[in-house]
C-alpha atoms as a PDB file:
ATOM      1  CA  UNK A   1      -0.351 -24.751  21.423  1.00  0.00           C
ATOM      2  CA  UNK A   2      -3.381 -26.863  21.316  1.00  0.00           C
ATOM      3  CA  UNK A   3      -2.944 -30.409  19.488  1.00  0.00           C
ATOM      4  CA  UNK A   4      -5.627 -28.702  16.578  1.00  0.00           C
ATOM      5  CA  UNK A   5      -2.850 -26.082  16.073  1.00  0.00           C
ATOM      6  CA  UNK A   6       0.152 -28.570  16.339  1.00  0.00           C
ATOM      7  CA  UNK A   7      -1.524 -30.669  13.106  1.00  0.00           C
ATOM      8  CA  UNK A   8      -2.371 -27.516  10.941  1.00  0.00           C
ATOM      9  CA  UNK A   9       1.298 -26.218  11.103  1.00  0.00           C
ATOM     10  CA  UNK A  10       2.457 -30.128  10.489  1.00  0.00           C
ATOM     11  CA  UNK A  11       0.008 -30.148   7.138  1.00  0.00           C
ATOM     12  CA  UNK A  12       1.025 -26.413   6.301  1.00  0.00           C
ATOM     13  CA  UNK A  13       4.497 -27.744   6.523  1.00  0.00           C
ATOM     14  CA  UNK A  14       4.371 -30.543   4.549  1.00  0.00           C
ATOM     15  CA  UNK A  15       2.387 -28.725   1.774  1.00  0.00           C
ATOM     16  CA  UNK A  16       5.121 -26.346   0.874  1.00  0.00           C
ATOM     17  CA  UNK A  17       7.314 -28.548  -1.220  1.00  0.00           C
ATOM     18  CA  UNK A  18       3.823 -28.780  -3.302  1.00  0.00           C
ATOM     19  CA  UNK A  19       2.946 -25.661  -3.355  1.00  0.00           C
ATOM     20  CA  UNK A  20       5.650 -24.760  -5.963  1.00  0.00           C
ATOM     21  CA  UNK A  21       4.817 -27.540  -8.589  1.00  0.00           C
ATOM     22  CA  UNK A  22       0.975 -27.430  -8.716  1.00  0.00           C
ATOM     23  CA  UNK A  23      -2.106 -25.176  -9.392  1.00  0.00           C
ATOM     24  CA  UNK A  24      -4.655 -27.407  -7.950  1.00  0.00           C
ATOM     25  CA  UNK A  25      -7.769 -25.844  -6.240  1.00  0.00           C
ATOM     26  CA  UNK A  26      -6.367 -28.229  -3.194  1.00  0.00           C
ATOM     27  CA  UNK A  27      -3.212 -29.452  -1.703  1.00  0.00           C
ATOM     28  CA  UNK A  28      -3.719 -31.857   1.011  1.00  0.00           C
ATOM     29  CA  UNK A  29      -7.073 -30.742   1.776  1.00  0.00           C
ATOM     30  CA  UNK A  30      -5.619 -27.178   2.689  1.00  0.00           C
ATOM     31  CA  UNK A  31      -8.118 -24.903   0.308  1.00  0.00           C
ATOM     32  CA  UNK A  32      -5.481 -22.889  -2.659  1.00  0.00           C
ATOM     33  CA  UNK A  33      -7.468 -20.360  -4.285  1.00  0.00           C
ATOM     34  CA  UNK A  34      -5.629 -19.549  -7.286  1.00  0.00           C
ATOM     35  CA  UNK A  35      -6.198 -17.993 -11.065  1.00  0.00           C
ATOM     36  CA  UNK A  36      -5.502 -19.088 -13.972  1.00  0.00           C
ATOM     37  CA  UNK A  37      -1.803 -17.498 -16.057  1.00  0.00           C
ATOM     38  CA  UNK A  38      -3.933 -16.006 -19.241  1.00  0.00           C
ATOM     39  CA  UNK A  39      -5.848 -13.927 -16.643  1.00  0.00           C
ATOM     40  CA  UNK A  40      -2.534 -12.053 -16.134  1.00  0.00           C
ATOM     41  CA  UNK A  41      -0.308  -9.878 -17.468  1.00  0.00           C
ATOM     42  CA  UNK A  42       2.968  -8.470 -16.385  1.00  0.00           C
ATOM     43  CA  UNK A  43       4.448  -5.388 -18.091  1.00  0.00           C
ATOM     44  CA  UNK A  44       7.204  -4.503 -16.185  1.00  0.00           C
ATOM     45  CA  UNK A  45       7.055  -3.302 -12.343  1.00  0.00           C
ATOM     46  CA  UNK A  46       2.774  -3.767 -13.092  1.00  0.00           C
ATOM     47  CA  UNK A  47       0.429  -7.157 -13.305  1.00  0.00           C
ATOM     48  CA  UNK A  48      -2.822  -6.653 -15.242  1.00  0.00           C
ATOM     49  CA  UNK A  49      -5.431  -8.586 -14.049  1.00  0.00           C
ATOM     50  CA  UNK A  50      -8.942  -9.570 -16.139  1.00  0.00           C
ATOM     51  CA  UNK A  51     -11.247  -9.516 -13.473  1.00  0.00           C
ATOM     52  CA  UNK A  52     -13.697 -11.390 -15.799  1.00  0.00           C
ATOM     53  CA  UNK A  53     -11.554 -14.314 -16.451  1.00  0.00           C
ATOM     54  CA  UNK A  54     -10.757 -15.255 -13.152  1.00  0.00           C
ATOM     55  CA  UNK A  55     -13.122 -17.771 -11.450  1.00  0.00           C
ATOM     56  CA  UNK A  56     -13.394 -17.209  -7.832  1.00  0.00           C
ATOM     57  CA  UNK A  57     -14.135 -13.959  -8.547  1.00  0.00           C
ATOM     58  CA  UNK A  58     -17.366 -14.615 -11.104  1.00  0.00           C
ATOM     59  CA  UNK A  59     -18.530 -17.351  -9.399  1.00  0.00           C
ATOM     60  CA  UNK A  60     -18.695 -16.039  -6.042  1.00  0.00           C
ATOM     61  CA  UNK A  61     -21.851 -15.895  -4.104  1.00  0.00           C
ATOM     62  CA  UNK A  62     -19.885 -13.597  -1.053  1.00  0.00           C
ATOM     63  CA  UNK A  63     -17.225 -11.208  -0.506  1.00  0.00           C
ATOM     64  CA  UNK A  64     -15.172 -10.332   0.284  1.00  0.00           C
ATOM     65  CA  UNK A  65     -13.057 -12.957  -1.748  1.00  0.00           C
ATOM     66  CA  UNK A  66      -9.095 -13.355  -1.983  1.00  0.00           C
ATOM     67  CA  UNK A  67      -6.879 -15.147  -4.968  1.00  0.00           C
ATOM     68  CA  UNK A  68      -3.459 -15.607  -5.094  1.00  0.00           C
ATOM     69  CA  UNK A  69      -1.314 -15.431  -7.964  1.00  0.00           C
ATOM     70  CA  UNK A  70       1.534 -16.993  -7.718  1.00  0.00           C
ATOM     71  CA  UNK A  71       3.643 -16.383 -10.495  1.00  0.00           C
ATOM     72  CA  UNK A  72       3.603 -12.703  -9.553  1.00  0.00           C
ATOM     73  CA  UNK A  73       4.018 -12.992  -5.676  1.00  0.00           C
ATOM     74  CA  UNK A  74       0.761 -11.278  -5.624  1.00  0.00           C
ATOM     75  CA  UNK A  75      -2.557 -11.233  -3.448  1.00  0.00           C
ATOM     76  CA  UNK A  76      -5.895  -9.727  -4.942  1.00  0.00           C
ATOM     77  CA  UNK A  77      -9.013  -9.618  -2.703  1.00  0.00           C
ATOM     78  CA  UNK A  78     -11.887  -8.559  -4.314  1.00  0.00           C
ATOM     79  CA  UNK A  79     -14.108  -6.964  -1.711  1.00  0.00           C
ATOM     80  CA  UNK A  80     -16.599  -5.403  -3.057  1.00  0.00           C
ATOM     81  CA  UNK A  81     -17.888  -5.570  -6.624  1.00  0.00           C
ATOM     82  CA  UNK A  82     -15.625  -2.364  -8.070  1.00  0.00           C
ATOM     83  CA  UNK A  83     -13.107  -2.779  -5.706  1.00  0.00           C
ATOM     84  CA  UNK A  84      -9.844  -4.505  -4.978  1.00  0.00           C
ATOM     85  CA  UNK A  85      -6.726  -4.397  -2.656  1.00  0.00           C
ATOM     86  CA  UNK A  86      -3.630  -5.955  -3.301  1.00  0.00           C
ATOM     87  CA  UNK A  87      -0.980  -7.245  -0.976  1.00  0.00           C
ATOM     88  CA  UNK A  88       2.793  -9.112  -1.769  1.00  0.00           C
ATOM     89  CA  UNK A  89       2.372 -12.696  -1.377  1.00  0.00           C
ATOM     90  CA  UNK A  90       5.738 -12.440  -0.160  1.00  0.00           C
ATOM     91  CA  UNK A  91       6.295 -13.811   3.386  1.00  0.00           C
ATOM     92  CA  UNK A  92       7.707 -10.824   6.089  1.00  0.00           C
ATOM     93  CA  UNK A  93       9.419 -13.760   8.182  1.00  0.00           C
ATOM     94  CA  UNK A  94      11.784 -15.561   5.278  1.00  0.00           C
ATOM     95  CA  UNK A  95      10.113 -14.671   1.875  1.00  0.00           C
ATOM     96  CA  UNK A  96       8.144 -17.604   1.420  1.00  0.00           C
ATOM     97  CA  UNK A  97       5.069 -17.348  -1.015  1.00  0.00           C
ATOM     98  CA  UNK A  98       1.887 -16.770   1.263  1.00  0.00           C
ATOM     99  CA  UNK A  99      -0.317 -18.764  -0.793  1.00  0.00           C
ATOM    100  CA  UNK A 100      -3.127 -20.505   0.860  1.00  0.00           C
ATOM    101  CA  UNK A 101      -6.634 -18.726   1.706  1.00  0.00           C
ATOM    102  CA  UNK A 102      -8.778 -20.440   4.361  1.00  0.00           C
ATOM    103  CA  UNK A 103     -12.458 -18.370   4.564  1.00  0.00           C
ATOM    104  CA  UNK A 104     -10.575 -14.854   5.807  1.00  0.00           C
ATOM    105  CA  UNK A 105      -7.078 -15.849   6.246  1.00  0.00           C
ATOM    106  CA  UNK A 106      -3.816 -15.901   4.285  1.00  0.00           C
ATOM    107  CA  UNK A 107      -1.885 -18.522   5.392  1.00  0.00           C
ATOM    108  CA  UNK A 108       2.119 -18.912   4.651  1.00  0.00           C
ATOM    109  CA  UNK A 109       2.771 -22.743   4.154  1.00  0.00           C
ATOM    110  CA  UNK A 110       6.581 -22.773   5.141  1.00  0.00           C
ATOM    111  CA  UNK A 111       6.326 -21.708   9.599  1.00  0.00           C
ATOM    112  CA  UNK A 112       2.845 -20.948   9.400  1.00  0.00           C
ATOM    113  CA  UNK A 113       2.431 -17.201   9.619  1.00  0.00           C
ATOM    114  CA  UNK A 114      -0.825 -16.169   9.447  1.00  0.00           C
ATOM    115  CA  UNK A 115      -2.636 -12.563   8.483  1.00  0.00           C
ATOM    116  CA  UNK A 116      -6.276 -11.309   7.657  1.00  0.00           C
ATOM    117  CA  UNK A 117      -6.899 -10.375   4.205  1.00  0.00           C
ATOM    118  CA  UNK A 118      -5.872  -6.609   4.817  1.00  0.00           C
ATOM    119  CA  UNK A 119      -2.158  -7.915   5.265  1.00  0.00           C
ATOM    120  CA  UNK A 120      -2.330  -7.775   9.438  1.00  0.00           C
ATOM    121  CA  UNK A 121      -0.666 -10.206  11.164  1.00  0.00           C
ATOM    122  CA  UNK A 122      -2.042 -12.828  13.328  1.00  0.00           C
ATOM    123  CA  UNK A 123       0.049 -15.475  14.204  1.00  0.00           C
ATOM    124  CA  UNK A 124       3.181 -17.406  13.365  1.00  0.00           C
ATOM    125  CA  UNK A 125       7.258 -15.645  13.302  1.00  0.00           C
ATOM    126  CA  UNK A 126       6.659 -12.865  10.594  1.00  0.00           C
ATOM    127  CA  UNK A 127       7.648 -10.117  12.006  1.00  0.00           C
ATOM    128  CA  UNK A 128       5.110  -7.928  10.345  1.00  0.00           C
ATOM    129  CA  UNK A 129       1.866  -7.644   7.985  1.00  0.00           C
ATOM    130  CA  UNK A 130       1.902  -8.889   4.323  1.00  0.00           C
ATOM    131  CA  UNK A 131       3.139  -5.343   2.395  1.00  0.00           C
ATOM    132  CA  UNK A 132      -0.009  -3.427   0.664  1.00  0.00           C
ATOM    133  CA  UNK A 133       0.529  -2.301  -2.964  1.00  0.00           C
ATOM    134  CA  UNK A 134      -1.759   0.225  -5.189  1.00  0.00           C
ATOM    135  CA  UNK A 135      -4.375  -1.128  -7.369  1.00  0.00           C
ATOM    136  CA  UNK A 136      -6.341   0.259  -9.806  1.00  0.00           C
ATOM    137  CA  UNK A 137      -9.536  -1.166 -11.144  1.00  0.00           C
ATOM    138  CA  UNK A 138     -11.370   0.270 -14.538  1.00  0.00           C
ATOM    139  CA  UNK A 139     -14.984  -0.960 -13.893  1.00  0.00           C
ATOM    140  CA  UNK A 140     -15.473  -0.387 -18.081  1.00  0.00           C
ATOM    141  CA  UNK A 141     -12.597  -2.712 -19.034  1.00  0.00           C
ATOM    142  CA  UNK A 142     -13.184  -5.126 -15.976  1.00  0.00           C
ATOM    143  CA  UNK A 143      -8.942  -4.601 -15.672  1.00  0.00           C
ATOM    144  CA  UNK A 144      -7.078  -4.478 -12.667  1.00  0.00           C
ATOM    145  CA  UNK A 145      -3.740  -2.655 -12.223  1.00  0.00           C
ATOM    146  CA  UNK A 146      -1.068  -3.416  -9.514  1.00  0.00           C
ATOM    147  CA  UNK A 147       1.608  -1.533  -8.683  1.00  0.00           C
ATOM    148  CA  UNK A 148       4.709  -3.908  -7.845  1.00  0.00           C
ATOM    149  CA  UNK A 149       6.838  -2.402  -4.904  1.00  0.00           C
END
């Protein structure tokens, strides 16, 4: 482990405990890419996103482009301009909330699991990938439906 990778797991670590009690586009200089509640909509085992009301989405200049939504345990990334995929935010290794994006990665804040933004594993004790769920996008109504497990 190289002294680079020793201080990112030491700031991952110590942004957890923050993680739960803010919404802030940063935590400790660690970028959080997160929506905001109105956006979303859950009717029972399914979240309704507005594509249109969520900012990193409209605003950005490259895709592909994840946001995590962390009331619903969930993972968008918009990667194209019609479509989505979703993952669970929820952590393989202890069910922590995987909620930090750094350019491609998803990064879980509580041992530092890392995986690309199609749920793959890189790094850190989860045993496994992030768990892919449907999604359905209506390009007239600019909604997004996901399919909790």
């Amino acid at each position: 482990m190289t002294r680079r990778d020793a201080m990112r797991i030491g700031l991952l670590a110590l942004s957890g405990p923050l993680l739960a009690c803010t919404d802030a586009s940063t935590v400790a200089g660690v970028p959080l890419t997160t929506s905001p509640d109105d956006a979303v909509r859950r009717i029972g085992d399914v979240v309704e996103i507005d594509t249109t009301r969520v900012p990193a989405w409209t605003a950005a200049a490259s895709l592909p482009v994840a946001v995590v939504f962390l009331p619903a345990r969930l993972i968008v990334v918009r990667r194209d301009r019609d479509q989505f995929s979703a993952l669970s935010a929820e952590c393989p290794h202890a069910g922590c909330g995987v909620s930090i994006v750094e350019r491609t990665r998803l990064l879980c804040p509580c041992h530092g699991s890392a995986f690309d933004f199609a749920g793959t594993r890189l790094e850190g004790p989860a045993p496994s990938g992030l768990q892919p769920l449907a999604a359905t996008f209506s390009r007239a109504t600019g909604r997004l439906l996901v399919q909790l497990v």
